[in-house]
C-alpha atoms as a PDB file:
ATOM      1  CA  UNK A   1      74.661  40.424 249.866  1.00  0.00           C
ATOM      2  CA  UNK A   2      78.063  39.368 248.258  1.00  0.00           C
ATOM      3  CA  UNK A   3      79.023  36.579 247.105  1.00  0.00           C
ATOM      4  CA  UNK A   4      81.430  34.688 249.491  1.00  0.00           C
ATOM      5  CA  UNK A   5      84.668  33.014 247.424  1.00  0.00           C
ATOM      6  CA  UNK A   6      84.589  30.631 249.987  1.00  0.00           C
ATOM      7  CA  UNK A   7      81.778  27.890 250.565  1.00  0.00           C
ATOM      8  CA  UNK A   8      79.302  28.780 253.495  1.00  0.00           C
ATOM      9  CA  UNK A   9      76.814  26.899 255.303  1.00  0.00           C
ATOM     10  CA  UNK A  10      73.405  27.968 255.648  1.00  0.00           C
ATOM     11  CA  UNK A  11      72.115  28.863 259.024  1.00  0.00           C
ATOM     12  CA  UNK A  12      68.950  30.378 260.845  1.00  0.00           C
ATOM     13  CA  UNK A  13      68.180  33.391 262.914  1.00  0.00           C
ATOM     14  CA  UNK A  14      65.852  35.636 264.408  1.00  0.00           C
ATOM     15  CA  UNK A  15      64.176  38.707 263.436  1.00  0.00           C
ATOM     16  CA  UNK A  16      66.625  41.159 265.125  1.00  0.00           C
ATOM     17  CA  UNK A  17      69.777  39.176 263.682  1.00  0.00           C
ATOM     18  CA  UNK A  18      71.005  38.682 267.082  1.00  0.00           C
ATOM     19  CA  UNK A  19      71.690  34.899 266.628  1.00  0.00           C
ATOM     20  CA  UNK A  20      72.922  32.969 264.148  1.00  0.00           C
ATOM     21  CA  UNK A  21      72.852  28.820 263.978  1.00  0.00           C
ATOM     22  CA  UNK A  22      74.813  26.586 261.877  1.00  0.00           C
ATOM     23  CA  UNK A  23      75.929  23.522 262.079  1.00  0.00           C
ATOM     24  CA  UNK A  24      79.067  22.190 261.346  1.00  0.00           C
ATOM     25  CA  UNK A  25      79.718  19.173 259.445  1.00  0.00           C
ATOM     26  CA  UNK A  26      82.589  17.581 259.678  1.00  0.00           C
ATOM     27  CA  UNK A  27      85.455  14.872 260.526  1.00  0.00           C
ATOM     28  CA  UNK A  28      83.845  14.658 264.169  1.00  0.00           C
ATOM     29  CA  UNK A  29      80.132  14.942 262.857  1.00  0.00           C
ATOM     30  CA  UNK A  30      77.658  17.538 262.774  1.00  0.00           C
ATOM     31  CA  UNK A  31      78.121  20.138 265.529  1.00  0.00           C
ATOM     32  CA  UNK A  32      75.798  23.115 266.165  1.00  0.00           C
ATOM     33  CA  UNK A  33      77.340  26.848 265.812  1.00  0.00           C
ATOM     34  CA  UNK A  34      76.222  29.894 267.194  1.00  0.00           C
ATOM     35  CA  UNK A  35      77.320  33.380 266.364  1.00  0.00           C
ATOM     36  CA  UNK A  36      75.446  36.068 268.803  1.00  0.00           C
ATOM     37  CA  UNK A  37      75.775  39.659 268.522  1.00  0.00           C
ATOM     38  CA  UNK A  38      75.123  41.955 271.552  1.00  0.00           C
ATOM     39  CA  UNK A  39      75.145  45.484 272.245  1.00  0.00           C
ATOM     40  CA  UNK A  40      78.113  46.462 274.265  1.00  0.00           C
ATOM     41  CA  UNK A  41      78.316  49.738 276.751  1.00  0.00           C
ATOM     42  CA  UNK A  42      79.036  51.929 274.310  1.00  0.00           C
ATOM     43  CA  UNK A  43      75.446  52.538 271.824  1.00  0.00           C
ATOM     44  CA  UNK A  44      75.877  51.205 268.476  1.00  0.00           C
ATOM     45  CA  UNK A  45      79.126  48.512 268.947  1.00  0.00           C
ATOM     46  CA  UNK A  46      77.699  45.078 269.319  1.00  0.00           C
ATOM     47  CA  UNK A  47      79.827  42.254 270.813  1.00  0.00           C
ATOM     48  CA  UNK A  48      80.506  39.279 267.863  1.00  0.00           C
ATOM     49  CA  UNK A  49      80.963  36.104 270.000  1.00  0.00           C
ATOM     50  CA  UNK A  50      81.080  32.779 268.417  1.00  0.00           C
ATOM     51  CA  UNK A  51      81.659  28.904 269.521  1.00  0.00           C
ATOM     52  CA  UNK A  52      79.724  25.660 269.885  1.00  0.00           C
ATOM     53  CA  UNK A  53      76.259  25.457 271.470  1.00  0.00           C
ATOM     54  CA  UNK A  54      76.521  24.014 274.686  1.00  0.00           C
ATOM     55  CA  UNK A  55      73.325  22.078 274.702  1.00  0.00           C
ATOM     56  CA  UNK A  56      72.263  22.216 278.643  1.00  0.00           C
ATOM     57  CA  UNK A  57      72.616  25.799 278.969  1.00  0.00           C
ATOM     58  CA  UNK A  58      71.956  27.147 275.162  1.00  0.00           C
ATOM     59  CA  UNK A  59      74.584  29.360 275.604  1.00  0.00           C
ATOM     60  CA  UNK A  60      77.846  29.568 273.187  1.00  0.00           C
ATOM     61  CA  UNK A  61      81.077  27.623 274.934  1.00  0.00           C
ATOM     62  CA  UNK A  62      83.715  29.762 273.155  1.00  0.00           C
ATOM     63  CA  UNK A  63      86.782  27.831 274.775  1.00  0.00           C
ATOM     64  CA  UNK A  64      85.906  24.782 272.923  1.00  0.00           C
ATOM     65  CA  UNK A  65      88.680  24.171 269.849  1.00  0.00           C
ATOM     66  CA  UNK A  66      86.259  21.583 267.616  1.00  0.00           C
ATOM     67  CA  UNK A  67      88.940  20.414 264.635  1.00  0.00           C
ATOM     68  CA  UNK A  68      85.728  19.511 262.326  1.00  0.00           C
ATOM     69  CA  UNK A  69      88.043  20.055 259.114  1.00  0.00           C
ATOM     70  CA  UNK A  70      85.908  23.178 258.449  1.00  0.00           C
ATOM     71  CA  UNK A  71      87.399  26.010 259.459  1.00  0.00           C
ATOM     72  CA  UNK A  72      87.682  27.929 256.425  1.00  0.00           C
ATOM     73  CA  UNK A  73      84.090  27.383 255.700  1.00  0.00           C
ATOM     74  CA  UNK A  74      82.528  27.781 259.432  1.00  0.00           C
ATOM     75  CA  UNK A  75      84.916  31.368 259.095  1.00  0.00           C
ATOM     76  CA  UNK A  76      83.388  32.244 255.425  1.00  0.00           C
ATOM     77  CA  UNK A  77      79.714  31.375 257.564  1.00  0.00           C
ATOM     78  CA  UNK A  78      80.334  33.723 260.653  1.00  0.00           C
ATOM     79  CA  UNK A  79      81.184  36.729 257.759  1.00  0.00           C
ATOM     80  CA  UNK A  80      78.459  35.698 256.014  1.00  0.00           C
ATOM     81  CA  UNK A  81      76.680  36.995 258.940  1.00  0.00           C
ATOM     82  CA  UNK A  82      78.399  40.057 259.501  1.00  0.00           C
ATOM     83  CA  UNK A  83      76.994  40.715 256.278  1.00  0.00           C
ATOM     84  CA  UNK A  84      73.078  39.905 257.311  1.00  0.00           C
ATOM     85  CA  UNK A  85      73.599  42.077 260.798  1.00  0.00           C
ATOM     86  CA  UNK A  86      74.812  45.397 259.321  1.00  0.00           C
ATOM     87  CA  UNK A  87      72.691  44.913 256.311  1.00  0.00           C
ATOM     88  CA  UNK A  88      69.724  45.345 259.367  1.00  0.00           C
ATOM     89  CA  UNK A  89      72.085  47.670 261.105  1.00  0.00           C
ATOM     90  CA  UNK A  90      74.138  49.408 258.728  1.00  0.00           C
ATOM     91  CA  UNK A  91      75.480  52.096 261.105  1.00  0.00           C
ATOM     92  CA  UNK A  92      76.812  49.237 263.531  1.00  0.00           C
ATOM     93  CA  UNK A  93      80.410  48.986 264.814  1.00  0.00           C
ATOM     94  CA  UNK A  94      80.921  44.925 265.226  1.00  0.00           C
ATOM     95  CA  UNK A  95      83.638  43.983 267.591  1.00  0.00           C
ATOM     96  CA  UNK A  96      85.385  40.476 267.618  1.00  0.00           C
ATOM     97  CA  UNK A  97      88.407  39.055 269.909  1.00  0.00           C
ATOM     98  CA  UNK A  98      89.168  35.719 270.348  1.00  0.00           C
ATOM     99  CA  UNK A  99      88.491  33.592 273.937  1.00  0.00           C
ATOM    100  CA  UNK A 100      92.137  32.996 273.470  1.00  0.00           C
ATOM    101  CA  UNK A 101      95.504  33.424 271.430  1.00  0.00           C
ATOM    102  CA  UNK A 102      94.414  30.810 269.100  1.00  0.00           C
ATOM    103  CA  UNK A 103      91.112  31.705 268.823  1.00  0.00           C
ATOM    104  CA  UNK A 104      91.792  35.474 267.717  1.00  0.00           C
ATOM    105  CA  UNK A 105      94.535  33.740 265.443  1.00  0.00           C
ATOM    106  CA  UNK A 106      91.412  32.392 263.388  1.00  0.00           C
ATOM    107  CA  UNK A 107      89.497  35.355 263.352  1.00  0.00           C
ATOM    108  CA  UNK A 108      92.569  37.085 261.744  1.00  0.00           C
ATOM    109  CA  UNK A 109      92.928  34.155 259.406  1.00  0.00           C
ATOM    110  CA  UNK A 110      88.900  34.923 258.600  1.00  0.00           C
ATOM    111  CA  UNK A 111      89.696  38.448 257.703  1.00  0.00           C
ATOM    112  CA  UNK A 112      92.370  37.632 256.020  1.00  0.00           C
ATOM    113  CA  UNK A 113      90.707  34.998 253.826  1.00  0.00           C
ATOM    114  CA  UNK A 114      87.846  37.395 252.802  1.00  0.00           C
ATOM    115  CA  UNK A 115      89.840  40.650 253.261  1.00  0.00           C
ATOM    116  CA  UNK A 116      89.201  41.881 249.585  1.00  0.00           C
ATOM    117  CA  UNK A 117      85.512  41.167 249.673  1.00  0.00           C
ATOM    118  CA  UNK A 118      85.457  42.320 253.271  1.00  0.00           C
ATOM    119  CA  UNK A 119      86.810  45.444 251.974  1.00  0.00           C
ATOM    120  CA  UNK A 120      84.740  46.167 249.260  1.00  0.00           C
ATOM    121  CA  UNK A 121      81.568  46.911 251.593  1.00  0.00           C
ATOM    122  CA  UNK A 122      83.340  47.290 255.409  1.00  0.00           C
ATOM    123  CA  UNK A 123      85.782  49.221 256.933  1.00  0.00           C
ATOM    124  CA  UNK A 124      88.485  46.610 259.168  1.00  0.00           C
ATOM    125  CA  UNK A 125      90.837  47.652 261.826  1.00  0.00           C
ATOM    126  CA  UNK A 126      92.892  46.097 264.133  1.00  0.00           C
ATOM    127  CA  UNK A 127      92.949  46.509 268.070  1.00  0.00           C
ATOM    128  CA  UNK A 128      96.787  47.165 268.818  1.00  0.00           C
ATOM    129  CA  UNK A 129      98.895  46.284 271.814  1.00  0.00           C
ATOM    130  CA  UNK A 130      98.646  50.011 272.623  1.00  0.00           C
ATOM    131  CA  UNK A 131      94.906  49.906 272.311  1.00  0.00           C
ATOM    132  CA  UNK A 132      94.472  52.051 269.680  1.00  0.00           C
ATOM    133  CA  UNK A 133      93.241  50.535 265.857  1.00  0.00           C
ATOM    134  CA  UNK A 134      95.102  51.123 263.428  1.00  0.00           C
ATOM    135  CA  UNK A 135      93.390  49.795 259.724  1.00  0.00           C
ATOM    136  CA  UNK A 136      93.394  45.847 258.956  1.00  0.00           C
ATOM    137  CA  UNK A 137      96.964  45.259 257.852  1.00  0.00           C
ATOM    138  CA  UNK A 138      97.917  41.323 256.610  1.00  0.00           C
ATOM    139  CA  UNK A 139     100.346  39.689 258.883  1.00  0.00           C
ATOM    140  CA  UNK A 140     100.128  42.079 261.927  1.00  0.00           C
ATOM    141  CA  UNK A 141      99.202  40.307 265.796  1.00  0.00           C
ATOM    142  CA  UNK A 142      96.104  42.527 266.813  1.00  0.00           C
ATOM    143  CA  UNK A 143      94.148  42.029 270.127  1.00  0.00           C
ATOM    144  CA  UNK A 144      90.810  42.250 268.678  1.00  0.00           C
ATOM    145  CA  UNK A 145      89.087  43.692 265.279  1.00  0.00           C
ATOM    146  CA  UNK A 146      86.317  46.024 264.765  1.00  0.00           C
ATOM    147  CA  UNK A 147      83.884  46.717 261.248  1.00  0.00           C
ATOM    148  CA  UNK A 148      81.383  48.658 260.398  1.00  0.00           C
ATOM    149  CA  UNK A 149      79.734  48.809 256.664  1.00  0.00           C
ATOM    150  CA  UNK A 150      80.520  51.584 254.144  1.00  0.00           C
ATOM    151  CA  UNK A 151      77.967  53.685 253.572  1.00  0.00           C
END
């Protein structure tokens, strides 16, 4: 795996790599992460979603905006695990879009962050207006993102 320029935290999974948990430490306390991939309609893309554990039902609440302070690193964790998935899945197209405007604001901030590692090992595009992808370009407003792992 490479080595993130950003500080990560550690989290745990399963054997398939399905789920991720981490938990967040900052100005609000420790809160509990969970990053969950899952196959989509079309073989071989898998959904990314991501957001706080909602403890009754165990099931990520994605429309929750935390402000822990951590943003950069909880981002630098959730590649970290893009890296674990298609290291188990290599041929796997991962597909991310934010619950909201905001949300898919930080995702593009993520990429952007860790674009030159990202692009060392993964192809990134963007989901355009038009819905067509056009590759990862700095700066541009994109609906959604998709990568899959160099071969």
């Amino acid at each position: 795996m490479s080595t993130m320029k950003y500080p990560r935290y550690e989290y745990s999974t399963e054997a398939e790599l399905n789920i991720f948990e981490f938990e967040s430490i900052g100005i609000k306390g420790k809160i509990v992460k969970l990053v969950q991939y899952t196959e989509m309609n079309i073989k071989g893309y898998y959904n990314l979603a991501f957001g706080d554990l909602d403890i009754i039902t165990r099931e990520i609440n994605d429309g929750v905006i935390t402000n822990n302070g951590d943003a950069t690193k909880v981002l630098a964790t959730v590649v970290s695990t893009v890296y674990a998935f298609t290291g188990k899945y290599p041929e796997a197209y991962i597909f991310a879009t934010g619950s909201s405007e905001a949300r898919t604001r930080l995702y593009r901030m993520g990429i952007t962050n860790n674009l030159e590692e990202l692009k060392n090992d993964f192809y990134v595009y963007g989901l355009k207006n038009d819905e067509t992808f056009e590759p990862f370009i700095v700066g541009e407003d994109y609906l959604g993102f998709l990568i899959t792992r160099k071969n």
